[in-house]
C-alpha atoms as a PDB file:
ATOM      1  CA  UNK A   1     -33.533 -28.589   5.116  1.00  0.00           C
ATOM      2  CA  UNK A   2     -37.224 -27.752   6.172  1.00  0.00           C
ATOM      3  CA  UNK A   3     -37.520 -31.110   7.452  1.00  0.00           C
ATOM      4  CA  UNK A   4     -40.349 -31.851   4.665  1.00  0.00           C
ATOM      5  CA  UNK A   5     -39.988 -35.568   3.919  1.00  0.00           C
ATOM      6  CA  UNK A   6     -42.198 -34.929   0.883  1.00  0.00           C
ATOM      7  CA  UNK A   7     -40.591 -34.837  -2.657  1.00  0.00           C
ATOM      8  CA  UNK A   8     -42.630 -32.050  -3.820  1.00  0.00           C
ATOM      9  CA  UNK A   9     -42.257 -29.332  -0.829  1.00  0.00           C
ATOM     10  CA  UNK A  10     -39.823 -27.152  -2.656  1.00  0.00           C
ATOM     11  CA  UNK A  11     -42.649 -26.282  -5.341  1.00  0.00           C
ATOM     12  CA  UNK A  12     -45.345 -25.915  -2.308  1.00  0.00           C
ATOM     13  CA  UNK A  13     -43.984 -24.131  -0.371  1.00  0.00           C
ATOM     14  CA  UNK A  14     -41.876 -21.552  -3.653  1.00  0.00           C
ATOM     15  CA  UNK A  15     -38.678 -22.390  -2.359  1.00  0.00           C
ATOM     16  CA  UNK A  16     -35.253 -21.075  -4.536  1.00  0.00           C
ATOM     17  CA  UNK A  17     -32.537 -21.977  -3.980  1.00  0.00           C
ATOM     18  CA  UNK A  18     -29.136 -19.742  -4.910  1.00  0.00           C
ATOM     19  CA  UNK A  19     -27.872 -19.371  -8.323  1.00  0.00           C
ATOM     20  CA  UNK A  20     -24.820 -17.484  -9.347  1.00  0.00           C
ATOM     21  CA  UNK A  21     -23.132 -16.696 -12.386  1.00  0.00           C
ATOM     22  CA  UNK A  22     -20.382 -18.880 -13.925  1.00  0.00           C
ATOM     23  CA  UNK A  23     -16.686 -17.663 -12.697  1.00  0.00           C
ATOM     24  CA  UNK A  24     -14.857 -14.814 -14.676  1.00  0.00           C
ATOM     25  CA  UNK A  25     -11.656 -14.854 -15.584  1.00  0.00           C
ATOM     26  CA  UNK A  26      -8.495 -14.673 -12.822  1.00  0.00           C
ATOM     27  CA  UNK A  27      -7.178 -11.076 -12.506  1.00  0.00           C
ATOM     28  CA  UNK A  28      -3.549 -10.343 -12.858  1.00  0.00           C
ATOM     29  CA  UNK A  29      -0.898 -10.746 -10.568  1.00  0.00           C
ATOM     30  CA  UNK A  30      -1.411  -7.510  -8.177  1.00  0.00           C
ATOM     31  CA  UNK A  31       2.440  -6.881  -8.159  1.00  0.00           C
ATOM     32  CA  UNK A  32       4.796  -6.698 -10.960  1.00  0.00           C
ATOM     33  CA  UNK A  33       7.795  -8.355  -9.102  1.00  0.00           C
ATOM     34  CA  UNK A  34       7.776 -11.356  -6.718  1.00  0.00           C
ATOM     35  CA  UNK A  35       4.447 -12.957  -5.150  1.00  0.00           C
ATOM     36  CA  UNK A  36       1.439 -11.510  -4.859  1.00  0.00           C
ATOM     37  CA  UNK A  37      -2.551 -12.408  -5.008  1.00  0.00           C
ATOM     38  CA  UNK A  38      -4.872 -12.946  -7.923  1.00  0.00           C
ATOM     39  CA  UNK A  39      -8.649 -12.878  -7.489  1.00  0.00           C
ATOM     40  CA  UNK A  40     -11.635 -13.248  -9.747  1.00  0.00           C
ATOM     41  CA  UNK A  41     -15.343 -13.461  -8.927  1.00  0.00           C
ATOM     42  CA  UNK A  42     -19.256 -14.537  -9.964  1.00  0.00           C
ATOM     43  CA  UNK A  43     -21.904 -12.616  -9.169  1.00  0.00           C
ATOM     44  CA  UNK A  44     -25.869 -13.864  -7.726  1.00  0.00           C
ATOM     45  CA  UNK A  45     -28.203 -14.226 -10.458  1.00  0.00           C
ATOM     46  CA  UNK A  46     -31.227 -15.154  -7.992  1.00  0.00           C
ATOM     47  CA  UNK A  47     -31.432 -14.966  -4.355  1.00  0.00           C
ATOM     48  CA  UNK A  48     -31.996 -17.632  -2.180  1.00  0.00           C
ATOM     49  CA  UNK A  49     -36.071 -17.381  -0.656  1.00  0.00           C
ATOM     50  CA  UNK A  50     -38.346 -19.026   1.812  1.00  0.00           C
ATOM     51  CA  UNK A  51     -35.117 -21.217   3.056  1.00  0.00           C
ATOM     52  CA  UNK A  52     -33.912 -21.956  -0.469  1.00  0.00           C
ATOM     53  CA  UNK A  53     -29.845 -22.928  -0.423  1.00  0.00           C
ATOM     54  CA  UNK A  54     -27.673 -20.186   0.625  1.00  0.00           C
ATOM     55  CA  UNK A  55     -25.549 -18.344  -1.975  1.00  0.00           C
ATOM     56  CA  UNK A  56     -21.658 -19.572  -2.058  1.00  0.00           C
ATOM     57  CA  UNK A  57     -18.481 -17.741  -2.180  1.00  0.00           C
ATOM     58  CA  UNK A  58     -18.372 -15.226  -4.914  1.00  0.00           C
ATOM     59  CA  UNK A  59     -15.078 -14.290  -4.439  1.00  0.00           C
ATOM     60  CA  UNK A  60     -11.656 -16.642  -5.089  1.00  0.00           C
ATOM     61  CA  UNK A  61      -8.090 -15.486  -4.284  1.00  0.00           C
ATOM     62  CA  UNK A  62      -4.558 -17.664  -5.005  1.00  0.00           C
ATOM     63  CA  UNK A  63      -1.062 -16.773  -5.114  1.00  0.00           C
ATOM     64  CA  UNK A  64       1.109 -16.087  -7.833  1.00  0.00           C
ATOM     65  CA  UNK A  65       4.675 -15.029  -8.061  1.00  0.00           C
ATOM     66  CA  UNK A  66       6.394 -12.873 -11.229  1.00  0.00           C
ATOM     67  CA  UNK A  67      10.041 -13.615 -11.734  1.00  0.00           C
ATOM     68  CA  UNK A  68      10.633 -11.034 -14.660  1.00  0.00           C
ATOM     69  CA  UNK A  69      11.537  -8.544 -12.651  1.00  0.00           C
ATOM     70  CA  UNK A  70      14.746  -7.818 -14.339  1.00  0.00           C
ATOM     71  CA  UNK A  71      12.390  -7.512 -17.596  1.00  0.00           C
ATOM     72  CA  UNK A  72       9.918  -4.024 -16.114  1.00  0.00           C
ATOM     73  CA  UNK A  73      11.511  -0.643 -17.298  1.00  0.00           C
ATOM     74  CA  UNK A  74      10.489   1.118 -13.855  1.00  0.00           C
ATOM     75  CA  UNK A  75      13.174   0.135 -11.079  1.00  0.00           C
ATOM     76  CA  UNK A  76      11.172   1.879  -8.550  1.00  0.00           C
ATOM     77  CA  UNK A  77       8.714  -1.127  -8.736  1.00  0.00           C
ATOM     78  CA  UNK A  78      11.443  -3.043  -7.183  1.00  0.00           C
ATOM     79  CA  UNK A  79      12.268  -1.423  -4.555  1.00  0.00           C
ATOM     80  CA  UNK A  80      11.234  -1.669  -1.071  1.00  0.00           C
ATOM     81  CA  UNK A  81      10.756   1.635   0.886  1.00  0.00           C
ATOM     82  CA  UNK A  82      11.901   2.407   4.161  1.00  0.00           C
ATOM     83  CA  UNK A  83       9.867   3.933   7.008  1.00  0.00           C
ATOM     84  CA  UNK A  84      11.194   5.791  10.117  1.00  0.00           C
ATOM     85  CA  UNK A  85       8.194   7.883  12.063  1.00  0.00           C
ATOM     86  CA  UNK A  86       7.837  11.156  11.373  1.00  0.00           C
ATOM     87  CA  UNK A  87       8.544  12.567  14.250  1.00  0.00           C
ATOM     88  CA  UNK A  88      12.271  11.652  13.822  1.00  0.00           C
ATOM     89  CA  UNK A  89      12.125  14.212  11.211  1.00  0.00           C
ATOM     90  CA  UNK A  90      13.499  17.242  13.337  1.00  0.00           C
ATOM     91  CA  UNK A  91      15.822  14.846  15.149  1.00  0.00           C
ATOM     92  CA  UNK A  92      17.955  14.513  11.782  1.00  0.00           C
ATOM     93  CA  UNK A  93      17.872  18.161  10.946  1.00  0.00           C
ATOM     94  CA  UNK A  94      20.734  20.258  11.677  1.00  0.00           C
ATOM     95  CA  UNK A  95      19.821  23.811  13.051  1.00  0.00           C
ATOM     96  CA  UNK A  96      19.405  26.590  10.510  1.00  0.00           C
ATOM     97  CA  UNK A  97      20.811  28.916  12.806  1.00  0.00           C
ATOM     98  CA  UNK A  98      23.756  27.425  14.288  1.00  0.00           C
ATOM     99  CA  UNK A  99      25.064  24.931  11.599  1.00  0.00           C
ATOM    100  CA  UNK A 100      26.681  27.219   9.882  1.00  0.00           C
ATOM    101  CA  UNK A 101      28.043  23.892   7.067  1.00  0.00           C
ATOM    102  CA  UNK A 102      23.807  23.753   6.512  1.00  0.00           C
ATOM    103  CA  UNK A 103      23.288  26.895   5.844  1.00  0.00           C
ATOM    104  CA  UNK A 104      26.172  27.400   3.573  1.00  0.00           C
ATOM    105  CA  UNK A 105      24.659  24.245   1.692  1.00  0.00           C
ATOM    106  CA  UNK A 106      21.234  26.387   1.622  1.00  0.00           C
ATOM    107  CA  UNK A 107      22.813  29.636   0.182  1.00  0.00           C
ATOM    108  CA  UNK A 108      24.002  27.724  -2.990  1.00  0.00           C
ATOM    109  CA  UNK A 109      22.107  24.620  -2.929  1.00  0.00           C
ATOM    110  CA  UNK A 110      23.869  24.028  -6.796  1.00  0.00           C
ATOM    111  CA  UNK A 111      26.542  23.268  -5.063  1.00  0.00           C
ATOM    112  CA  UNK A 112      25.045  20.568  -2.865  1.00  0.00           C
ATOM    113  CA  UNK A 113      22.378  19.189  -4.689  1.00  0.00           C
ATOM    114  CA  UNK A 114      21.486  16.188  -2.224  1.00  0.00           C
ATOM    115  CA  UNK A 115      20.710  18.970   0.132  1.00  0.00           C
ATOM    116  CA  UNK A 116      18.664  20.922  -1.654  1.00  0.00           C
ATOM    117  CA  UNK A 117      14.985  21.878   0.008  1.00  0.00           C
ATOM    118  CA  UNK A 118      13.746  22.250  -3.100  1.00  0.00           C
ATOM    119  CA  UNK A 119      13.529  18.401  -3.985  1.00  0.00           C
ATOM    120  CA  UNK A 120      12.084  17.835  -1.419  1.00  0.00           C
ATOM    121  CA  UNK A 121       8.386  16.175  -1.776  1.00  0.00           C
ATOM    122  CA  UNK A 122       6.053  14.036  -0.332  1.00  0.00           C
ATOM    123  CA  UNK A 123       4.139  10.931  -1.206  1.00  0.00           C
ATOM    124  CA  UNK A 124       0.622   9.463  -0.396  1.00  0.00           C
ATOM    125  CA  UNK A 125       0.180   5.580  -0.064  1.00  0.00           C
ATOM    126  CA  UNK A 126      -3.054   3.310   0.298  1.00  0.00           C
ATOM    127  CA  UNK A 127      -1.856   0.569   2.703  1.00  0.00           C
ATOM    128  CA  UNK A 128      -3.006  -2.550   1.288  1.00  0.00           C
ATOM    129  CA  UNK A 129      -1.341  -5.498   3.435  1.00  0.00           C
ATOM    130  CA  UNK A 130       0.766  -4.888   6.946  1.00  0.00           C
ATOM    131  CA  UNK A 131       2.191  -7.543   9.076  1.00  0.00           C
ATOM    132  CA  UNK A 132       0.566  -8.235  12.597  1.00  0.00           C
ATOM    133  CA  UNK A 133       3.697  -6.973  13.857  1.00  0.00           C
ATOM    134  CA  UNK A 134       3.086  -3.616  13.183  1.00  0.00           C
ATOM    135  CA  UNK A 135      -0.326  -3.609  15.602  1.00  0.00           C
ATOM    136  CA  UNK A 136       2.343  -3.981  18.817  1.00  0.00           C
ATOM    137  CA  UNK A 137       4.357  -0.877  17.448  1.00  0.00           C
ATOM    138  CA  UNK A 138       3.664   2.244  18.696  1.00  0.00           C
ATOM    139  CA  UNK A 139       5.499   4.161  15.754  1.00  0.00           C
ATOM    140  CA  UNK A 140       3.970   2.274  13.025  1.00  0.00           C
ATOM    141  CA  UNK A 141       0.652   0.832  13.859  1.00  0.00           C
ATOM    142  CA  UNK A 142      -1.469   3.063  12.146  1.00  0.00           C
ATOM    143  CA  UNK A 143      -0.313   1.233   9.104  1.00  0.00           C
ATOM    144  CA  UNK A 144      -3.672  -0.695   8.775  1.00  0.00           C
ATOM    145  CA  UNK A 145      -4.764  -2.202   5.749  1.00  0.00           C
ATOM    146  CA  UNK A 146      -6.875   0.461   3.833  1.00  0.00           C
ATOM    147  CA  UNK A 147      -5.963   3.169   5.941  1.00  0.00           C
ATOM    148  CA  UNK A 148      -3.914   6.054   4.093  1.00  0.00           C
ATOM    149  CA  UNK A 149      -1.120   7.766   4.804  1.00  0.00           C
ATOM    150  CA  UNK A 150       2.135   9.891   3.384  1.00  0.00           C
ATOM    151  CA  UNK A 151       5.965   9.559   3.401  1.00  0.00           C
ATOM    152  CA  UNK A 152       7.706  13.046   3.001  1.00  0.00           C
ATOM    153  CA  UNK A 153      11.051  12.307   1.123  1.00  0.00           C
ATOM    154  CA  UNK A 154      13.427  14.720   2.666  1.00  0.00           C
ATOM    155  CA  UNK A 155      16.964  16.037   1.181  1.00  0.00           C
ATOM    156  CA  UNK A 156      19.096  14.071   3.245  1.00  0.00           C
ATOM    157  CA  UNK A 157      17.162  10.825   1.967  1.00  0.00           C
ATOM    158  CA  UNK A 158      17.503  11.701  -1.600  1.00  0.00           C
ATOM    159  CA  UNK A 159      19.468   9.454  -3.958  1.00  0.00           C
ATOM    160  CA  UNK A 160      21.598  10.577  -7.105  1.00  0.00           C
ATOM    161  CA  UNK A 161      21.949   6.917  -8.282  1.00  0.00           C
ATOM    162  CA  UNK A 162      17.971   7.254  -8.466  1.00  0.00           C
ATOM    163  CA  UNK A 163      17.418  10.859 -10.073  1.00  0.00           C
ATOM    164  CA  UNK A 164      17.462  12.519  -7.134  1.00  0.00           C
ATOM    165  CA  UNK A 165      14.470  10.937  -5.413  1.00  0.00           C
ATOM    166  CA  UNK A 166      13.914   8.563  -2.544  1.00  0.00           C
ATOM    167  CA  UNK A 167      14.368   4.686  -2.249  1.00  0.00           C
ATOM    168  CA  UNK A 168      11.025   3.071  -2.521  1.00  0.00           C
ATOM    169  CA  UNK A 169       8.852   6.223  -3.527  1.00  0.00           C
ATOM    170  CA  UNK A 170       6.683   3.394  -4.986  1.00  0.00           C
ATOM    171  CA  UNK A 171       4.690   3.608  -8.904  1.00  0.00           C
ATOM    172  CA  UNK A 172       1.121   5.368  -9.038  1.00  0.00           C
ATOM    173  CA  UNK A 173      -1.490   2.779  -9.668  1.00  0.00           C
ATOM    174  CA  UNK A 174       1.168  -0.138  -8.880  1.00  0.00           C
ATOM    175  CA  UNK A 175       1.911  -2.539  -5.754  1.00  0.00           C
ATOM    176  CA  UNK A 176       5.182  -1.569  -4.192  1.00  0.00           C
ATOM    177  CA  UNK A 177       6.732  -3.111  -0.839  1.00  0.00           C
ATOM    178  CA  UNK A 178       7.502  -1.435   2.431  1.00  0.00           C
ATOM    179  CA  UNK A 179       9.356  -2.076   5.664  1.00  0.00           C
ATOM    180  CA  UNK A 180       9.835  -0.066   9.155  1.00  0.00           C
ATOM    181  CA  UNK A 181      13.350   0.420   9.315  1.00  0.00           C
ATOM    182  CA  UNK A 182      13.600   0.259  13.125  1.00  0.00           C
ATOM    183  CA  UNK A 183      11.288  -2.728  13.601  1.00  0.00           C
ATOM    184  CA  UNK A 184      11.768  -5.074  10.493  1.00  0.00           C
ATOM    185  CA  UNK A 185       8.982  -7.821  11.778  1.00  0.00           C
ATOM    186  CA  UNK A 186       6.203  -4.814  10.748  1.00  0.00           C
ATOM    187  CA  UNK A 187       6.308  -4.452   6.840  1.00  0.00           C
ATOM    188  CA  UNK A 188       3.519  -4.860   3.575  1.00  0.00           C
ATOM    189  CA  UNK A 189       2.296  -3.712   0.472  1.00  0.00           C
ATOM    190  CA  UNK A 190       1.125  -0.244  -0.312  1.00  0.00           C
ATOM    191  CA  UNK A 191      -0.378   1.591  -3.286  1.00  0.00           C
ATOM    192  CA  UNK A 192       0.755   4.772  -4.463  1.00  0.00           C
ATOM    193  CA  UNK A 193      -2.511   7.177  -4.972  1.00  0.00           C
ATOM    194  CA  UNK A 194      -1.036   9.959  -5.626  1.00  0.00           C
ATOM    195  CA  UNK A 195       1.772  11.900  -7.869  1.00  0.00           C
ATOM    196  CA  UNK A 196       4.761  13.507  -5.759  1.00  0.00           C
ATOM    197  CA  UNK A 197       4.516  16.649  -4.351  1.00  0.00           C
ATOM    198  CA  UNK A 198       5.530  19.318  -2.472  1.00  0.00           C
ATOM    199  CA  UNK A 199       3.287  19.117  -0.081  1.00  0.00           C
ATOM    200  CA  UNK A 200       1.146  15.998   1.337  1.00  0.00           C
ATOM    201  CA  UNK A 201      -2.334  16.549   2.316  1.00  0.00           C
ATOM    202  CA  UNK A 202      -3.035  17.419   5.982  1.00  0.00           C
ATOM    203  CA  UNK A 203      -6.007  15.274   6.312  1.00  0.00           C
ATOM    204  CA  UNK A 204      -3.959  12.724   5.175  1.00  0.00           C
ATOM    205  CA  UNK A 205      -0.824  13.429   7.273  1.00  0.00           C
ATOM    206  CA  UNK A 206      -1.351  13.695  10.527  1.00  0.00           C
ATOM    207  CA  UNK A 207       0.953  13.113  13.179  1.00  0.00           C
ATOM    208  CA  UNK A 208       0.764   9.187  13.483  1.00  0.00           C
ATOM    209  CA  UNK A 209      -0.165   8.530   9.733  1.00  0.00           C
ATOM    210  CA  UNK A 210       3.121  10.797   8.822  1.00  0.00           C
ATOM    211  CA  UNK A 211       6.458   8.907   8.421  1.00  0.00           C
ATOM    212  CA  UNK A 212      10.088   9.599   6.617  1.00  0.00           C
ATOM    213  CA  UNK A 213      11.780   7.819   3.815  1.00  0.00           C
ATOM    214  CA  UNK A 214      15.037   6.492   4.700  1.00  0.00           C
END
């Protein structure tokens, strides 16, 4: 490598070459339902010098696949969320004012419980895998991998079947699936970071990171 045809230039002229650790042990599947990735890793225990052999890899990543899904006590893993923008949110609203069915709804909400305000709450997700797809859509392409961004559940999305919460409203802490409903070439894997609530955060939610559960 230093064009040194004698057997001894390594120790003349102090060169090291790379060593890392032994591999650790593969990491679990990253999703508890279908395929996903597993990684594991070494780590350098002496750095290469004066033109010693360059360090390798020290990171590995395969596939893997669970098929017990009917096995995991939290549907919600399951499930695959939904995504229309958020600015379709007013679009679907009826007017407070003039609808006088919604605001009858809104005066005894008891009565109507899948269109109850109240439930309403909204969700924060890590994006960690989206579809090149999504980069030629205008509504969804700030769904970049490890950008974040929030999914307000609203009360006309809200599902009895599912305890009065939305489809897809994903696990804290655990891989979940998502798809844009109106262009279903852009879709990935998100994490949940954060617990439902009433409110998402504004840094967070801005107008092109906000979007709807449908």
């Amino acid at each position: 490598k230093l064009g040194d045809c004698c057997d001894d230039f390594k120790q003349a002229c102090g060169v090291v070459d790379c060593q890392v650790t032994p591999w650790g042990p593969w990491s679990t599947c990253d999703t508890d339902c279908g395929p996903g990735m597993m990684s594991r890793s070494r780590s350098i225990q002496i750095q290469p010098q004066n033109g010693g052999r360059h360090c390798p890899s020290l990171q590995q990543r395969r596939g893997c696949h669970v098929s017990d899904c009917h096995h995991h006590q939290d549907t919600a893993i399951r499930e695959i969320a939904m995504l229309l923008p958020g600015s379709l949110s007013h679009i679907r609203r009826a007017n407070d004012t003039s609808d006088i069915r919604r605001n009858l709804r809104l005066k005894d909400p008891s009565e109507h419980p899948e269109h109850d305000p109240e439930r309403e709450y909204c969700v924060e997700f890590e994006i960690l895998k989206a579809s090149k797809a999504c980069r030629k859509e205008p509504n969804f392409k700030s769904l970049r991998e490890g950008e974040r961004t929030c999914v307000k559940c609203e009360s006309e999305a809200l599902r009895k079947n599912l305890g009065w919460r939305c489809q897809g409203h994903g696990v804290e802490g655990k891989t979940t699936r998502w798809t844009a409903l109106s262009a279903p070439h852009c879709h990935g894997k998100w994490l949940r970071v954060q617990e439902a609530n009433k409110e998402c955060s504004p840094k967070t939610c801005q107008d092109e990171h906000a979007f709807i559960f449908v």
